[in-house]
Protein backbone atom coordinates (compact mmCIF):
# COMPACT_ATOMS: atom_id res chain seq x y z
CA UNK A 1 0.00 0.00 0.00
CA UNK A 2 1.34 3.48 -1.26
CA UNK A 3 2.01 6.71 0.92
CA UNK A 4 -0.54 7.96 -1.04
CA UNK A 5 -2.65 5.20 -1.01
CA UNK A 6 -3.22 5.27 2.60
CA UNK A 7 -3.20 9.24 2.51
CA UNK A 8 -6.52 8.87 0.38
CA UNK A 9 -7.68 6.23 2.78
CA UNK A 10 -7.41 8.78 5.82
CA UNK A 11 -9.27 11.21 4.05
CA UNK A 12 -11.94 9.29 2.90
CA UNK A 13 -12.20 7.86 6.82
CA UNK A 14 -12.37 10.63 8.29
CA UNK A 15 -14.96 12.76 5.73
CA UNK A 16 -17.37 10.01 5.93
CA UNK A 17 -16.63 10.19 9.68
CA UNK A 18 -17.52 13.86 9.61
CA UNK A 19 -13.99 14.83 11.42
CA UNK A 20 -12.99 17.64 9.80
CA UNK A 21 -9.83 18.11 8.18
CA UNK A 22 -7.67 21.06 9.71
CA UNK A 23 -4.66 20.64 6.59
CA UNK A 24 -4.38 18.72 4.42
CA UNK A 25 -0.82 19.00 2.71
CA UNK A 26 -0.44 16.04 0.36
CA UNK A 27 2.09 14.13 2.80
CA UNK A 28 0.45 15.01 5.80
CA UNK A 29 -2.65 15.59 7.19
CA UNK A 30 -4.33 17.22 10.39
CA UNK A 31 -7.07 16.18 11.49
CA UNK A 32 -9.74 16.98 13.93
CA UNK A 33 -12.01 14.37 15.92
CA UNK A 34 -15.16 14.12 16.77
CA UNK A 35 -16.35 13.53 20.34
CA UNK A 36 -17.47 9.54 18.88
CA UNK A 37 -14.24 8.92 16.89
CA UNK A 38 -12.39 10.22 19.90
CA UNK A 39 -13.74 7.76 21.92
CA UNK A 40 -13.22 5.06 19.73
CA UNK A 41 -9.45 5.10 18.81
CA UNK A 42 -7.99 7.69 21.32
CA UNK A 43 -8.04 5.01 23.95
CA UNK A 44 -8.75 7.45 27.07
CA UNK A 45 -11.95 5.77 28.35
CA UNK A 46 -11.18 7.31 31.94
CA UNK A 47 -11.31 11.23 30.39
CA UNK A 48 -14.41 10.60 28.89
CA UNK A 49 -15.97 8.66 32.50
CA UNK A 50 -15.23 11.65 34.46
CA UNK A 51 -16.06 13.98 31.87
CA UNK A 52 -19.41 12.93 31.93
CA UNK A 53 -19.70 12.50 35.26
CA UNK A 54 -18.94 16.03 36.23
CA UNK A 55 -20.72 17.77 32.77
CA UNK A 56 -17.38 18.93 31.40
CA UNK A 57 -16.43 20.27 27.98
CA UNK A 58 -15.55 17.75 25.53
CA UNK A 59 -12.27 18.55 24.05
CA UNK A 60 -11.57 15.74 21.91
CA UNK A 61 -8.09 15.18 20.07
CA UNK A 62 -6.29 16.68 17.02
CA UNK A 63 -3.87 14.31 15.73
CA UNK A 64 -1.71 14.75 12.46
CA UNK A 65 -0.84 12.17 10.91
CA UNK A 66 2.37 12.08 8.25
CA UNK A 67 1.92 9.72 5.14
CA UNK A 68 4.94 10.21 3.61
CA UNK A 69 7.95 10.85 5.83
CA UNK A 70 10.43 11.35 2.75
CA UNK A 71 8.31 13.76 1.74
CA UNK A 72 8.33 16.29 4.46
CA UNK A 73 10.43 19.45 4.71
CA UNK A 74 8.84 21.58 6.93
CA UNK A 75 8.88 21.30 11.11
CA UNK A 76 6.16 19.10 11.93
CA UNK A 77 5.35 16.92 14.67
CA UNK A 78 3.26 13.78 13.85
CA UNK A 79 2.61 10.48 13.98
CA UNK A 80 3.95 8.61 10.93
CA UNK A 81 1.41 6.34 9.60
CA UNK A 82 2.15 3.00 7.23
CA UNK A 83 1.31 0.03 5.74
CA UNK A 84 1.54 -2.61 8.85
CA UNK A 85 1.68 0.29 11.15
CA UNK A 86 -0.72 -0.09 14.33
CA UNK A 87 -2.31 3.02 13.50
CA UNK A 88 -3.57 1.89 10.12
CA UNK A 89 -4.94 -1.51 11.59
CA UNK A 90 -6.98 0.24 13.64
CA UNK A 91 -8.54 2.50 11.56
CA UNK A 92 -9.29 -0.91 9.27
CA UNK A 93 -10.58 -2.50 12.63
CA UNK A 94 -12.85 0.70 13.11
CA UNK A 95 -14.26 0.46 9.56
CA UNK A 96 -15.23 -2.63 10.27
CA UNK A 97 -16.97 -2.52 13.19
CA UNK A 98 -18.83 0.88 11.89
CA UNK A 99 -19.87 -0.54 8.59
CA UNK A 100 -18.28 -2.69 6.20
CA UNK A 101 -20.79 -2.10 3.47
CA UNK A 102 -22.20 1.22 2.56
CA UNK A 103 -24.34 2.90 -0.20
CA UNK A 104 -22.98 5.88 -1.69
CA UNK A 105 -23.96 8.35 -4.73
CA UNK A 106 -21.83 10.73 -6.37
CA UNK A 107 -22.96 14.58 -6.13
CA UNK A 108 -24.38 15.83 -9.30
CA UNK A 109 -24.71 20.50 -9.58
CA UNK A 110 -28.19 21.14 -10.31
CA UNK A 111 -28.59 21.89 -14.01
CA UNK A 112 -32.21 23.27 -14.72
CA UNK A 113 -34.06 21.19 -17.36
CA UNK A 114 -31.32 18.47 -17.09
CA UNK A 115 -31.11 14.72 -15.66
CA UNK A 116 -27.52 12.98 -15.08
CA UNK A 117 -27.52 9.28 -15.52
CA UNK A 118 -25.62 7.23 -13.01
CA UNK A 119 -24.17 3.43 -13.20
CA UNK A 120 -23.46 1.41 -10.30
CA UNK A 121 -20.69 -0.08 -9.57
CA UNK A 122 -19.89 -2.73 -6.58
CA UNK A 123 -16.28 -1.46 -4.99
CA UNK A 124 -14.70 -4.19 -2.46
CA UNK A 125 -11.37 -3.36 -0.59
CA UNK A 126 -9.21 -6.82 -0.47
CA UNK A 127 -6.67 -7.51 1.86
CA UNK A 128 -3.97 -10.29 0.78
CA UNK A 129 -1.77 -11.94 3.66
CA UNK A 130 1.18 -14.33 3.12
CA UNK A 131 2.26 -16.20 6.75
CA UNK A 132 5.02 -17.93 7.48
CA UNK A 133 8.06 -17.15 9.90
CA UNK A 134 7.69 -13.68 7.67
CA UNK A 135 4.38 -11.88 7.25
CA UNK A 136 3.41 -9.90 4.09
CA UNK A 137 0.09 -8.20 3.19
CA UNK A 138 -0.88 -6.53 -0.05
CA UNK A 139 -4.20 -4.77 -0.59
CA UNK A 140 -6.66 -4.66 -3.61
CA UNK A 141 -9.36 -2.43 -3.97
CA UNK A 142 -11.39 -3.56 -6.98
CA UNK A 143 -14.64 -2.28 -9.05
CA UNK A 144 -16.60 -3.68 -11.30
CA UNK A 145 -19.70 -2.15 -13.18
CA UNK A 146 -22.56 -4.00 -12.63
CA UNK A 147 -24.36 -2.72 -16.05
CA UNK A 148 -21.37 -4.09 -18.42
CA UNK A 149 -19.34 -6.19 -16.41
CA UNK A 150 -16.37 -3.89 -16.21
CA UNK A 151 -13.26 -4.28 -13.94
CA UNK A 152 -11.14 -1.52 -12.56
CA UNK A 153 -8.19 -1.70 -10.10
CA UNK A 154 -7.16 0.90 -7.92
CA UNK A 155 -10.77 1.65 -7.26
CA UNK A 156 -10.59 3.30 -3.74
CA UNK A 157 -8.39 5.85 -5.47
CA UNK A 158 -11.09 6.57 -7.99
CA UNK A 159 -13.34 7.00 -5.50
CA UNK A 160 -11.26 9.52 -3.06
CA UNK A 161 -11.62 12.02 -6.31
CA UNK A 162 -15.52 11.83 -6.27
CA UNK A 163 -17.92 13.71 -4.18
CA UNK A 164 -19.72 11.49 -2.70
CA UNK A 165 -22.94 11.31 -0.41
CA UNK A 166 -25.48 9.09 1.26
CA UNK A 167 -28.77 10.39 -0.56
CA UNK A 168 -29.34 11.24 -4.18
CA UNK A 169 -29.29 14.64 -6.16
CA UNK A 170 -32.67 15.39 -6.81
CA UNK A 171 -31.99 15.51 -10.66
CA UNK A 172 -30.23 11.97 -11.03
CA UNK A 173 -31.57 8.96 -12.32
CA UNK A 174 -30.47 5.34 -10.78
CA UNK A 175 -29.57 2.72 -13.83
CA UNK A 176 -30.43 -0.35 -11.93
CA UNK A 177 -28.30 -3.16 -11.81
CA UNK A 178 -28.00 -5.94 -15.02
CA UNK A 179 -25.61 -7.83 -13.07
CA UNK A 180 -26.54 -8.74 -9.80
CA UNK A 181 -24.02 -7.79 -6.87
CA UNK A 182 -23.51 -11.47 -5.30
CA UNK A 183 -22.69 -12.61 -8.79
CA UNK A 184 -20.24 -9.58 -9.28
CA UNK A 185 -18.80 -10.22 -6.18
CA UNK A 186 -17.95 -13.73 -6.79
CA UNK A 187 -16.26 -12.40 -9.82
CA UNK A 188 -14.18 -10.08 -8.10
CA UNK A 189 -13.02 -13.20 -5.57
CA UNK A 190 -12.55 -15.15 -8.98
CA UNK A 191 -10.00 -12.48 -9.86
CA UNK A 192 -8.33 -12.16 -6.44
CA UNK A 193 -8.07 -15.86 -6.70
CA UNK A 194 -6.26 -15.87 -10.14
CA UNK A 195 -4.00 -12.84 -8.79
CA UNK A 196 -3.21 -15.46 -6.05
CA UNK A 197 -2.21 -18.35 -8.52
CA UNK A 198 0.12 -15.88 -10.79
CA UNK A 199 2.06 -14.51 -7.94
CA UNK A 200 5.61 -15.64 -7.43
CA UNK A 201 5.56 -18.25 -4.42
CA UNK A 202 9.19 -18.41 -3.84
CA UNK A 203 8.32 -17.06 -0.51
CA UNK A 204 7.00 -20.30 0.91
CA UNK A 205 9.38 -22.31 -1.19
CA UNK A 206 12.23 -20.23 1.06
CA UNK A 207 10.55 -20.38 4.18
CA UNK A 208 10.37 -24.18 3.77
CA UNK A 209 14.16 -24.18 3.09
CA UNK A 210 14.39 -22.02 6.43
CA UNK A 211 12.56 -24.90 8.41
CA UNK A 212 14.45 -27.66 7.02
CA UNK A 213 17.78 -25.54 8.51
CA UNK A 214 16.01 -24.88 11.47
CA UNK A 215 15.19 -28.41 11.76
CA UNK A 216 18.25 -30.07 11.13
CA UNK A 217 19.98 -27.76 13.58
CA UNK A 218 17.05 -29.12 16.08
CA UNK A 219 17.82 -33.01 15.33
CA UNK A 220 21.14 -32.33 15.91
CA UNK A 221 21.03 -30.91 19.21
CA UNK A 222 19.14 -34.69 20.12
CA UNK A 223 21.17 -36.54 18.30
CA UNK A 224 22.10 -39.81 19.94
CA UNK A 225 19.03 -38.92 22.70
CA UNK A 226 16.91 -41.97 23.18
CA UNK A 227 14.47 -40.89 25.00
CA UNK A 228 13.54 -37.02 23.36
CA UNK A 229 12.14 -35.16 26.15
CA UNK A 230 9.02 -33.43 25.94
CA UNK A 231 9.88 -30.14 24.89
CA UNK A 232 11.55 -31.59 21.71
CA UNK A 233 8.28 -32.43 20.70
CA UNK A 234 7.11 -28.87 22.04
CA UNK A 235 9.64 -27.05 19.81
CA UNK A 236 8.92 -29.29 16.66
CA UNK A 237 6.04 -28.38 16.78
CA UNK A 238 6.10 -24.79 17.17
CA UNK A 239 8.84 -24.78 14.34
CA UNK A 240 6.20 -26.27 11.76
CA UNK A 241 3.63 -24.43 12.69
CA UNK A 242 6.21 -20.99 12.59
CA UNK A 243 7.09 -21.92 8.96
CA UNK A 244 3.77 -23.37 7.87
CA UNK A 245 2.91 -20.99 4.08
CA UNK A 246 -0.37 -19.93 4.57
CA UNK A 247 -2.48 -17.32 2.63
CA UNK A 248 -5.21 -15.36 3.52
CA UNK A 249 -7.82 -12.92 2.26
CA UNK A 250 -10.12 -10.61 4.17
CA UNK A 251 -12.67 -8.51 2.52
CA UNK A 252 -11.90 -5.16 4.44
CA UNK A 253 -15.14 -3.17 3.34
CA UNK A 254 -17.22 -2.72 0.33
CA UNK A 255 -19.82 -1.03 -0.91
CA UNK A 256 -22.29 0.22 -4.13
CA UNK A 257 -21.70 3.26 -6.03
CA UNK A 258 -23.76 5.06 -8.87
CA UNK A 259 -21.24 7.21 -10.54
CA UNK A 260 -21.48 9.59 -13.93
């Protein structure tokens, strides 16, 4: 995931959030919470108990947040935010629990006498993880119009450039749907799939040369030992189950668009 990837990500959180951004300087951003989001990943549960308990003013936090460290020139203090970072999973973890799906429709001016037309499209953010004794985790955010069958990658980047709401302009009209959005989705997990297949796998062919090391250095150490204790079987064990390849995929959120 790109510096700017997840700089469009924190935007888009935090609109839909309704925490308003302070600055927003293309490798950094400041933003400021609401009194909810506060609450939910400023982890000061006691501040808000006694708050309430003796009707004080809610101050909740302004953070800043820097995207791309190589980036920045000028003097400022932040928290740097990546790919893997705790930060990050959090804010995933929050979009889950808030709503994974949503319904969204771009904002169309008003234009007496006219009527825009817009498609929808189902957008669903992947999340790719490779396990071993090393970890790695690519995202995919993937769209795919549900009038012609169309497939775009890169899709949450799309979106970040569209204004977006939760109702309708009043002079819009809805295409519904050809394709329907469980069928679309299993064609977007059909291509996640493939991407899985095509992908170099070296990874877990190393990994499995690292346990066979690993384990030779093991049977060594009990060479000649009758009687292997218990925690030889312990450590084998935990060894296979340390270098085990596994893959996984999470759907992070998704949602339906009607675009122009």
């Amino acid at each position: 995931m790109y510096p700017q990837q997840i700089h469009s990500y924190l935007l888009q959180f935090f609109n839909e959030n309704h925490c308003q951004i302070v600055n927003d300087n293309d490798h950094y951003i400041n933003v400021q919470l609401t009194v909810d989001m506060d609450k939910k990943i400023m982890n000061r549960p006691y501040y808000w108990k006694y708050l309430e308990s003796t009707d004080g003013v809610p101050s909740p936090a302004q953070l800043t947040f820097i995207t791309d460290k190589n980036r920045l020139v000028e003097d400022v203090k932040g928290e740097v935010i990546h790919f893997g970072s705790p930060r990050l999973s959090q804010l995933f973890e929050a979009t889950k629990e808030m709503g994974s799906y949503v319904q969204m429709y771009e904002r169309v001016a008003d234009k007496l006498g006219t009527q825009t037309i817009l498609t929808p499209w189902l957008a669903v953010n992947y999340k790719i993880s490779y396990y071993s004794d090393q970890t790695k985790e690519i995202l995919h955010s993937l769209g795919i119009n549900l009038m012609t069958g169309q497939v775009k990658e890169g899709f949450q980047e799309l979106l970040s450039t569209v204004d977006l709401d939760t109702a309708m302009s009043e002079n819009t009209f809805n295409l519904p749907y050809i394709i329907k959005p469980i069928r679309a989705l299993e064609r977007l997990d059909g291509i996640i799939d493939n991407f899985i297949q095509k992908a170099d796998h070296t990874w877990a062919e190393e990994a499995k040369l690292r346990w066979q090391k690993d384990r030779r250095v093991l049977e060594y150490f009990y060479e000649g030992v009758e009687n292997k204790p218990d925690c030889y079987e312990i450590e084998k064990e935990a060894m296979d189950q340390q270098y085990e390849a596994r893959i996984k995929i999470d759907i992070i959120n998704g949602g339906l668009f009607y675009l122009k």
